[in-house]
PDB file of N, CA and C in Angstrom:
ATOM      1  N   UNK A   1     -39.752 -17.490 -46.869  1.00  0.00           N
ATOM      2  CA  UNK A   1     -38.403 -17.038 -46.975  1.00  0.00           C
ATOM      3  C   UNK A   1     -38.373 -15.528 -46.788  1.00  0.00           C
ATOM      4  N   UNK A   2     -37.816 -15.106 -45.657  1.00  0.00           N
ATOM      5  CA  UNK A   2     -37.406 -13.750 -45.441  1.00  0.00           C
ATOM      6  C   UNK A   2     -36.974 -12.894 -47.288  1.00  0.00           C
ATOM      7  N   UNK A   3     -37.075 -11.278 -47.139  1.00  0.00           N
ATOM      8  CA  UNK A   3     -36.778 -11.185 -48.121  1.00  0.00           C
ATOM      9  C   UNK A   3     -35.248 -10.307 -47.869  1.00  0.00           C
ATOM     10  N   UNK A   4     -34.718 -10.292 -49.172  1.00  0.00           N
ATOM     11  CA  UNK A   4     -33.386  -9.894 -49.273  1.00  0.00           C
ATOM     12  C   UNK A   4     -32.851  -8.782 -48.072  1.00  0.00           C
ATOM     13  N   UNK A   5     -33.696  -7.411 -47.791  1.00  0.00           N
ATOM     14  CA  UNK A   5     -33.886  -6.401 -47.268  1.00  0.00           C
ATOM     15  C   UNK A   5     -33.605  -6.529 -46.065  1.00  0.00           C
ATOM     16  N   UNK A   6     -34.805  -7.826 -45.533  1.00  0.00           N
ATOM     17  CA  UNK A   6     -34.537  -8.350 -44.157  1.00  0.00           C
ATOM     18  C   UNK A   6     -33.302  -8.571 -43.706  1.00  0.00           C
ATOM     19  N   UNK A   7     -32.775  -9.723 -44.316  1.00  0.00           N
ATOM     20  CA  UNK A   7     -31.333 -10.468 -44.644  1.00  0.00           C
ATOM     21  C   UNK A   7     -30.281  -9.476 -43.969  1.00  0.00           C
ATOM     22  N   UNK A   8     -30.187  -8.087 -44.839  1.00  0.00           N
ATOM     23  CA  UNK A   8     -29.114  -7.510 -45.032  1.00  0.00           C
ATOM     24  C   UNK A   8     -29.352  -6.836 -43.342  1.00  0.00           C
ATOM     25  N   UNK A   9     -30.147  -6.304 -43.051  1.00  0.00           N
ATOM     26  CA  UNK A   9     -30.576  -5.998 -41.108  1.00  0.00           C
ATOM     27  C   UNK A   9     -30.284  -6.673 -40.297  1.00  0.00           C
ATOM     28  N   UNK A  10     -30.846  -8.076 -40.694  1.00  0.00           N
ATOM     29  CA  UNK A  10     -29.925  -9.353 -39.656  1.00  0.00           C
ATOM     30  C   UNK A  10     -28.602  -9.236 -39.475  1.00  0.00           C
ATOM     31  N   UNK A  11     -28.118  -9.435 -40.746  1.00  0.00           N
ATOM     32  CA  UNK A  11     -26.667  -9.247 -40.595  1.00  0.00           C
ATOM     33  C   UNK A  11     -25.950  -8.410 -39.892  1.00  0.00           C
ATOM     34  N   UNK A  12     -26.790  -6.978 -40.491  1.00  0.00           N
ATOM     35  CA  UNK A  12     -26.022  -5.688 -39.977  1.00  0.00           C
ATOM     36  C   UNK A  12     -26.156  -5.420 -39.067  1.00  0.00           C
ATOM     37  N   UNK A  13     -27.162  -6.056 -38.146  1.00  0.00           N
ATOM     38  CA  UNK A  13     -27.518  -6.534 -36.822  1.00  0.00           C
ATOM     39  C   UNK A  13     -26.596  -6.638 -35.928  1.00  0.00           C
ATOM     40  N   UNK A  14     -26.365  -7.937 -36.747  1.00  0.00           N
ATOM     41  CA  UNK A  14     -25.294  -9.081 -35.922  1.00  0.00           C
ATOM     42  C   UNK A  14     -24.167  -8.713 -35.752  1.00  0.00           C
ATOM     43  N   UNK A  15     -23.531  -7.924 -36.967  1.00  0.00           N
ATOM     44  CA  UNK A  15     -22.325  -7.352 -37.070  1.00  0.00           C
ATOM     45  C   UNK A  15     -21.980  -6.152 -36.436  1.00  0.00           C
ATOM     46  N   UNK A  16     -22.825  -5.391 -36.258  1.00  0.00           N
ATOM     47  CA  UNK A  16     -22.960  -4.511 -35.316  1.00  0.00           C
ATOM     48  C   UNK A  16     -22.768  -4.800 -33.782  1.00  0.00           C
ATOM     49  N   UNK A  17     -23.047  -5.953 -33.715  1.00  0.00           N
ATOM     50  CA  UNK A  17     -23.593  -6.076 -32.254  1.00  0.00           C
ATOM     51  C   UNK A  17     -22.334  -6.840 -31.750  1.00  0.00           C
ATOM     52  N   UNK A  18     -21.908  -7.684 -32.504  1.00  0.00           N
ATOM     53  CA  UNK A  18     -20.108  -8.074 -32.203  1.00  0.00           C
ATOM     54  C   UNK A  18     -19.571  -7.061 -31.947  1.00  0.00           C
ATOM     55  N   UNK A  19     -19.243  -6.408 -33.159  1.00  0.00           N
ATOM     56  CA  UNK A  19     -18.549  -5.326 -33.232  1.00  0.00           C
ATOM     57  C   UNK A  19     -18.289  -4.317 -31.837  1.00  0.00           C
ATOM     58  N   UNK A  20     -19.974  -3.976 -31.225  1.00  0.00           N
ATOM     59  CA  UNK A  20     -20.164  -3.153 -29.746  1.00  0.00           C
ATOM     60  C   UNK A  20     -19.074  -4.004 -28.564  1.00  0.00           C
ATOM     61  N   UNK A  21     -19.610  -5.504 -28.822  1.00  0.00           N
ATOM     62  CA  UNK A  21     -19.182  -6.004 -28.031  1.00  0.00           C
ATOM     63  C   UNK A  21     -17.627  -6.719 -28.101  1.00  0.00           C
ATOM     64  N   UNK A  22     -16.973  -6.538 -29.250  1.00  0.00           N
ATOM     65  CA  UNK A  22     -15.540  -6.534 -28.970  1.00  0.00           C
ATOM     66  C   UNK A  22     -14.931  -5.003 -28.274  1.00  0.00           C
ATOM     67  N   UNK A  23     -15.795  -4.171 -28.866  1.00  0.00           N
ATOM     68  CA  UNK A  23     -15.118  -2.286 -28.132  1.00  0.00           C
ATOM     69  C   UNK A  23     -15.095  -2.217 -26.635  1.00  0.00           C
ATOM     70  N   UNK A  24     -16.643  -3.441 -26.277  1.00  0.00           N
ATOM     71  CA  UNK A  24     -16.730  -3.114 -24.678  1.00  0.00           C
ATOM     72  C   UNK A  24     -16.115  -3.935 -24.021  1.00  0.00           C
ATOM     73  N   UNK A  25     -16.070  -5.141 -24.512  1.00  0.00           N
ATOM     74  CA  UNK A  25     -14.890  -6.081 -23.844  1.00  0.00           C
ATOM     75  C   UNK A  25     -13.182  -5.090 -24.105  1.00  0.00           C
ATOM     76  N   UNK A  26     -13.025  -4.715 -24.383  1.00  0.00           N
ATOM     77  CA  UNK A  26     -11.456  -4.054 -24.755  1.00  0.00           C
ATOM     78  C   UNK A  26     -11.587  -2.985 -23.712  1.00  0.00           C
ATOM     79  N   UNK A  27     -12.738  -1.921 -23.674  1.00  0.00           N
ATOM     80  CA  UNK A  27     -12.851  -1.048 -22.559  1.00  0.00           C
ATOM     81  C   UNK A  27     -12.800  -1.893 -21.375  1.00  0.00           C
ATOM     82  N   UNK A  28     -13.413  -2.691 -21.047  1.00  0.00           N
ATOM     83  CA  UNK A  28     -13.552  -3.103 -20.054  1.00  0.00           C
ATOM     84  C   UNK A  28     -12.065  -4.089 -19.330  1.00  0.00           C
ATOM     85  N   UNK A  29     -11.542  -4.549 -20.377  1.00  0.00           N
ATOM     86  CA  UNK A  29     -10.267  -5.168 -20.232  1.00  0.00           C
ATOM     87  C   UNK A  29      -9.249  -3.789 -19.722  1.00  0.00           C
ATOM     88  N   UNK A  30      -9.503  -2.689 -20.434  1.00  0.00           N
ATOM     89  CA  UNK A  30      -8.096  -1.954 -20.474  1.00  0.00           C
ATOM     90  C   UNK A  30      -8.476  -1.250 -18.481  1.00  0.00           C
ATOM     91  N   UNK A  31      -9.787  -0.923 -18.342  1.00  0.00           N
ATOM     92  CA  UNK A  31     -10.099  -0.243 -16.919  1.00  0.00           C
ATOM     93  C   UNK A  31      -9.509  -1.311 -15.914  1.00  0.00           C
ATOM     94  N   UNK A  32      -9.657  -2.869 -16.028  1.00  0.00           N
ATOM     95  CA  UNK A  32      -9.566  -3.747 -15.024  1.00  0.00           C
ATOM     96  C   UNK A  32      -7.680  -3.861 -15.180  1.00  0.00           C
ATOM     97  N   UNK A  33      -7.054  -3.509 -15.873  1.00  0.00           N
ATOM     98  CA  UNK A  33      -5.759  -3.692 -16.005  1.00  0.00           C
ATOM     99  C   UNK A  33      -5.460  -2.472 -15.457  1.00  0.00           C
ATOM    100  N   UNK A  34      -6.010  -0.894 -15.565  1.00  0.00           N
ATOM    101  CA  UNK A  34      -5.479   0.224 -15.083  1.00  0.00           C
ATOM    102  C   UNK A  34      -5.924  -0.155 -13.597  1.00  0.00           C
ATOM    103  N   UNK A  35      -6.738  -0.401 -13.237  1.00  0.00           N
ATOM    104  CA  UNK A  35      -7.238  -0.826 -11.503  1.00  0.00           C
ATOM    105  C   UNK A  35      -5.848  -1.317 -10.989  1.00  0.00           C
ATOM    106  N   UNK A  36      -5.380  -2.658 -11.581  1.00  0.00           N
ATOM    107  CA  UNK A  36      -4.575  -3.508 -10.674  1.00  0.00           C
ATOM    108  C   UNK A  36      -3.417  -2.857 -10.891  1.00  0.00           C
ATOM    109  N   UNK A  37      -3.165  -2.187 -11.984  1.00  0.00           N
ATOM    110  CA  UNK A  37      -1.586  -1.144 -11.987  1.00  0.00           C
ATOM    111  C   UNK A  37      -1.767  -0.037 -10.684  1.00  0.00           C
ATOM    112  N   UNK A  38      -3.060   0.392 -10.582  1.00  0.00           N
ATOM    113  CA  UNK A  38      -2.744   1.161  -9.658  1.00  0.00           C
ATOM    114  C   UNK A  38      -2.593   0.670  -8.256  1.00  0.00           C
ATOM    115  N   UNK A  39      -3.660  -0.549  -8.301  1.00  0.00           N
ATOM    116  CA  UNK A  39      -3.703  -1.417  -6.536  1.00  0.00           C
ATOM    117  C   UNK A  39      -2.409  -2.082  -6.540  1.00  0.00           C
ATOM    118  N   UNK A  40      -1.221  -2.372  -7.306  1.00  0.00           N
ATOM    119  CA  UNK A  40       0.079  -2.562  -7.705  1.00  0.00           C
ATOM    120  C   UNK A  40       1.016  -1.695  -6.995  1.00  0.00           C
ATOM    121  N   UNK A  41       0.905  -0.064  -7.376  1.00  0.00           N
ATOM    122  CA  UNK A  41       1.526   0.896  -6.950  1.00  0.00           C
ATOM    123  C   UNK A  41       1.436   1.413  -5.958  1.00  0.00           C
ATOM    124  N   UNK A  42       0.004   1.706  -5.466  1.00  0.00           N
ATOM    125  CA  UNK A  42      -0.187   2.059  -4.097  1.00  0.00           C
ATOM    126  C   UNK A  42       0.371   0.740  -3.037  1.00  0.00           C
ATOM    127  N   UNK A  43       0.063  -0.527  -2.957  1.00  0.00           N
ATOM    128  CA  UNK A  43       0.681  -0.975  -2.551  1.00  0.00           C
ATOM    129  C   UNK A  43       2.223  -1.357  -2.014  1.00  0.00           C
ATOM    130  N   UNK A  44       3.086  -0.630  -3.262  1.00  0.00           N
ATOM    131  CA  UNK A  44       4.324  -0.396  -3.406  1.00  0.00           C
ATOM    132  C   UNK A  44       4.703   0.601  -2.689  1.00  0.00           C
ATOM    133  N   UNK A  45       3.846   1.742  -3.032  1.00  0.00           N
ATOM    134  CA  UNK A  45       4.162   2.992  -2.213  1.00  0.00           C
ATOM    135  C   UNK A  45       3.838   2.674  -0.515  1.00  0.00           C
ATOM    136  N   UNK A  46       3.085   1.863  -0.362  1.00  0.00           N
ATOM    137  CA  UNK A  46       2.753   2.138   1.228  1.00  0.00           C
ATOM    138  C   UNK A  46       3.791   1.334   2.002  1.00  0.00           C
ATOM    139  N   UNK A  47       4.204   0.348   1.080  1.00  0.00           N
ATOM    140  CA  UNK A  47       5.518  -0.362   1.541  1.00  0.00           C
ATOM    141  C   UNK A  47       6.666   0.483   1.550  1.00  0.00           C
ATOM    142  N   UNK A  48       6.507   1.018   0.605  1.00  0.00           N
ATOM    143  CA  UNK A  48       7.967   2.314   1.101  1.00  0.00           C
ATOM    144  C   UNK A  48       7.726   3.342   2.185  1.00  0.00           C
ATOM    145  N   UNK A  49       6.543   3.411   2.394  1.00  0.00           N
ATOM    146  CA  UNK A  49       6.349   4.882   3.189  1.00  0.00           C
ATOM    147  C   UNK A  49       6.680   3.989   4.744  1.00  0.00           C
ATOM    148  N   UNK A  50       6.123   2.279   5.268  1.00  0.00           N
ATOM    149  CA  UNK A  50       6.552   2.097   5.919  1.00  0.00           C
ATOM    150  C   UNK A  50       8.154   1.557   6.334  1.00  0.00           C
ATOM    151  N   UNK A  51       8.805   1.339   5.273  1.00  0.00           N
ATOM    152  CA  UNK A  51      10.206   0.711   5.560  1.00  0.00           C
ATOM    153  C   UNK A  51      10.771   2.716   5.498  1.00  0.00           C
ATOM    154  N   UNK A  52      10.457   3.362   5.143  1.00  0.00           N
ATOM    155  CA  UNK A  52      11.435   4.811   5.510  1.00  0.00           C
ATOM    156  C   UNK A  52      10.775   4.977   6.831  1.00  0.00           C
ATOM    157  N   UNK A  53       9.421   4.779   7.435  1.00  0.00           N
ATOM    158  CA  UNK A  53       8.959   5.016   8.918  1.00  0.00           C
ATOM    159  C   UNK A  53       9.967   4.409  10.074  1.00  0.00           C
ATOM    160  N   UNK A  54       9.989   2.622   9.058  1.00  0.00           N
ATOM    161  CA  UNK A  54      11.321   1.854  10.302  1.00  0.00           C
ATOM    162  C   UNK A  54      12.348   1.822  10.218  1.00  0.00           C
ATOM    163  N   UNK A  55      12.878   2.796   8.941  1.00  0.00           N
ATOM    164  CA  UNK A  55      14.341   3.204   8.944  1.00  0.00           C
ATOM    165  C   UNK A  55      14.730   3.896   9.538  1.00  0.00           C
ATOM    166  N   UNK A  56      13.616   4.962   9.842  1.00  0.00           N
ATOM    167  CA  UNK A  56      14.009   6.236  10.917  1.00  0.00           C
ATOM    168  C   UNK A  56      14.010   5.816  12.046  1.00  0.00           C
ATOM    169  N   UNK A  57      12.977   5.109  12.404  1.00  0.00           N
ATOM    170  CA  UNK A  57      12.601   4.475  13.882  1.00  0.00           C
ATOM    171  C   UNK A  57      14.447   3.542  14.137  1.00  0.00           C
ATOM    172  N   UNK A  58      14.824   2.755  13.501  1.00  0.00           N
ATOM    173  CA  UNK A  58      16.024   2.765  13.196  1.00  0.00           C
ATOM    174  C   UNK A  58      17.221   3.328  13.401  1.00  0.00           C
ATOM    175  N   UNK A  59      17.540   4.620  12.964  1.00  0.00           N
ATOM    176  CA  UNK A  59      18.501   5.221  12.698  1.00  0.00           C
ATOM    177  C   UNK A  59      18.681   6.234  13.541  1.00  0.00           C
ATOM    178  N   UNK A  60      17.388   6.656  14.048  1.00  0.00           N
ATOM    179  CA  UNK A  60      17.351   7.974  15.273  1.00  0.00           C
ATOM    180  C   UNK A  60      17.949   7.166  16.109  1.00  0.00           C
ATOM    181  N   UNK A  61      18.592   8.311  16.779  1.00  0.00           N
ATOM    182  CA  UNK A  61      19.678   7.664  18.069  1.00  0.00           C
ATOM    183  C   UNK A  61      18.213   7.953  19.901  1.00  0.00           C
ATOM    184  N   UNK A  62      18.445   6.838  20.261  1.00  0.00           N
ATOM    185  CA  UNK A  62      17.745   6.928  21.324  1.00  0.00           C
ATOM    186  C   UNK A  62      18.203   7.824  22.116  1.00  0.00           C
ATOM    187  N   UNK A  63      17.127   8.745  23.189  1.00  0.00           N
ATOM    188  CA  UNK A  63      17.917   9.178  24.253  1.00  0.00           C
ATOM    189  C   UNK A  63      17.234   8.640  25.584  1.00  0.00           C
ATOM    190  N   UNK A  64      18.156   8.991  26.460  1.00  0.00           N
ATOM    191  CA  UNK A  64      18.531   8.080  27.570  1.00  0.00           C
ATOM    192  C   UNK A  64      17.246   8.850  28.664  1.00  0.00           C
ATOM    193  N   UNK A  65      16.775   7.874  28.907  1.00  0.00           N
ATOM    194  CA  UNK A  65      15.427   7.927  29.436  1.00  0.00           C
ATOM    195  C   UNK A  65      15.563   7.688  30.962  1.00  0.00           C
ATOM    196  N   UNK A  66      15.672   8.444  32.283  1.00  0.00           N
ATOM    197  CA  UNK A  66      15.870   7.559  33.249  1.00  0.00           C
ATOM    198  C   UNK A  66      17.294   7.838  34.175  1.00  0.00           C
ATOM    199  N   UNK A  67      18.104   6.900  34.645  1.00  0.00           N
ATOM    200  CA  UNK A  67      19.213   6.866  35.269  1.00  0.00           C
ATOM    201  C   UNK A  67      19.789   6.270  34.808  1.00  0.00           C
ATOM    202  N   UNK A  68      21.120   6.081  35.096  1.00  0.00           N
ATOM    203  CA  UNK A  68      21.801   5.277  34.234  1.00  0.00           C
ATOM    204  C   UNK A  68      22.376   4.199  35.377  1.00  0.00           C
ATOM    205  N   UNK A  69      22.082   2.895  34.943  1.00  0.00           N
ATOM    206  CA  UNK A  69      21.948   1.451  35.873  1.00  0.00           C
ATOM    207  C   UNK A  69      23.328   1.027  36.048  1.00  0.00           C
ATOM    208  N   UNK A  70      24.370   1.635  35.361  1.00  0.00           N
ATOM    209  CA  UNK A  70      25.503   1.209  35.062  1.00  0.00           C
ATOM    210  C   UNK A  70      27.076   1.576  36.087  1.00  0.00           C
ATOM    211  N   UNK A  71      27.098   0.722  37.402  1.00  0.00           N
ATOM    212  CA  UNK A  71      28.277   1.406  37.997  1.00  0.00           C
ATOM    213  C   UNK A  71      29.367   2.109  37.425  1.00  0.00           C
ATOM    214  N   UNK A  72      29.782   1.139  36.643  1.00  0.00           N
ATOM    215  CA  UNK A  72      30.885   1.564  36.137  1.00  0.00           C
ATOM    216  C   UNK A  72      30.911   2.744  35.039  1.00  0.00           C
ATOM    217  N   UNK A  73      29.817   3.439  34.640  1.00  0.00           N
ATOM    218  CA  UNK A  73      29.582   4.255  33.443  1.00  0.00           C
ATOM    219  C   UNK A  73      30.131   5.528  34.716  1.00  0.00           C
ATOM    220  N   UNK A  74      30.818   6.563  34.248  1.00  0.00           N
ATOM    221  CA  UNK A  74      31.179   7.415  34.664  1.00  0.00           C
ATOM    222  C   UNK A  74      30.635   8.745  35.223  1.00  0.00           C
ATOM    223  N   UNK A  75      29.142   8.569  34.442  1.00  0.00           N
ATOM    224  CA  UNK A  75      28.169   9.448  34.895  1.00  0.00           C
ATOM    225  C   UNK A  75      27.290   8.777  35.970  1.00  0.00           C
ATOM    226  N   UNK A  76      27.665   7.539  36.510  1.00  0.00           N
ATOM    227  CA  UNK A  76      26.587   7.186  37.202  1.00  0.00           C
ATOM    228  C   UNK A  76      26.265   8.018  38.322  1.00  0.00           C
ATOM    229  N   UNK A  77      24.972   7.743  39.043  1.00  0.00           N
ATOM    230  CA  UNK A  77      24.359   8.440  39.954  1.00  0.00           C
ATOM    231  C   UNK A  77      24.446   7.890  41.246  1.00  0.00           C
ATOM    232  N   UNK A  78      24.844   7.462  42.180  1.00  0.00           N
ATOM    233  CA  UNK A  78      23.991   6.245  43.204  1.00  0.00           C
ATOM    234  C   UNK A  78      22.946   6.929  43.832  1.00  0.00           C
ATOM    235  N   UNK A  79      23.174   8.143  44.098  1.00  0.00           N
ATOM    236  CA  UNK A  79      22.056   9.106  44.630  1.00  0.00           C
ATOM    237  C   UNK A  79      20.947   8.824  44.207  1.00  0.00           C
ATOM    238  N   UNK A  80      20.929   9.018  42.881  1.00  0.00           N
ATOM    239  CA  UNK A  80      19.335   9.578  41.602  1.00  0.00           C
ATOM    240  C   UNK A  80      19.031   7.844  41.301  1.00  0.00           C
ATOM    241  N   UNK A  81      20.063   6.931  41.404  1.00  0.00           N
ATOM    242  CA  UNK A  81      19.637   5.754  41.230  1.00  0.00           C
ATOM    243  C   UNK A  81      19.019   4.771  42.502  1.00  0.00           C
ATOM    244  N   UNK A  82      18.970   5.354  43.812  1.00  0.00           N
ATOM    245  CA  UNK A  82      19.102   4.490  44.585  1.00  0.00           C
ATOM    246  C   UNK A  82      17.294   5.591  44.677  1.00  0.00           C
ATOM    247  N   UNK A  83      16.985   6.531  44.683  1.00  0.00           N
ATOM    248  CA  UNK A  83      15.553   7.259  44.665  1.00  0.00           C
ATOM    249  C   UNK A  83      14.761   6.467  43.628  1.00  0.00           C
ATOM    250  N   UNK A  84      15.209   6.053  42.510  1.00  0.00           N
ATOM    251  CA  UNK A  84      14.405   5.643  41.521  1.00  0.00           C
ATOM    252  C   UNK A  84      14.266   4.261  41.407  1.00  0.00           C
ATOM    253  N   UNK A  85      15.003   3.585  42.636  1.00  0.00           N
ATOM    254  CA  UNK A  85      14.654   2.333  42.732  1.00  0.00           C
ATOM    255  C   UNK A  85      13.960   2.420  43.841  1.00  0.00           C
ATOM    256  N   UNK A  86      13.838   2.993  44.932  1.00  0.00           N
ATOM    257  CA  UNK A  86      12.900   3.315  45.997  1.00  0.00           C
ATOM    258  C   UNK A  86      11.115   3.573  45.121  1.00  0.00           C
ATOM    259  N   UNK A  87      11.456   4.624  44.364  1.00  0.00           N
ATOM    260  CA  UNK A  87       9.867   4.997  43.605  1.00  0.00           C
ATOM    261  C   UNK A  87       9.166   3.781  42.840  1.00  0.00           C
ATOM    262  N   UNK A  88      10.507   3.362  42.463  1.00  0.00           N
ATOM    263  CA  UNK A  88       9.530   2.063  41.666  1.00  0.00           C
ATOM    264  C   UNK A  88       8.966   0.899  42.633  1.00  0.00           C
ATOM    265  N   UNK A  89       9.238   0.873  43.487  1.00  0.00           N
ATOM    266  CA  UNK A  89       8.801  -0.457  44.606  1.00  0.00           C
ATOM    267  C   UNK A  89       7.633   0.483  45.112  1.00  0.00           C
TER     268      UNK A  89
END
């Protein structure tokens, strides 16, 4: 039979050694929860950074690239349009 002395080491052992290992499970719980809050947010953020990219892409007014194909538009060309259908063939 172990003596009393022993006893009380085992224990304080044991109790100790829970003890480490409820602190490191809790550390370790609280880092893996700050991870996914942040892989959460950045994710969030990159979704915003692209919907303001295709809002602009969006909202900027195009400019007119070219001739304008349109008889009836008032600026048309037949001149500058009838060259730029020649260049493209």
């Amino acid at each position: 039979m172990a003596s009393s002395g022993v006893n009380v080491l085992r224990y304080t052992a044991l109790i100790t050694g829970i003890g480490y290992g409820l602190y490191r499970q809790a550390a370790i719980s609280t880092q893996e929860r700050i991870a996914k809050t942040d892989r959460e947010y950045h994710a969030k953020s990159d979704l915003i950074e692209k919907a303001k990219v295709e809002w602009i892409k969006k909202t900027t007014p195009r400019e007119e690239i070219g001739v304008i194909s349109n008889p009836d538009d008032p600026k048309f060309d037949l001149e500058a349009f009838l060259i730029t259908q020649m260049g493209a063939k």
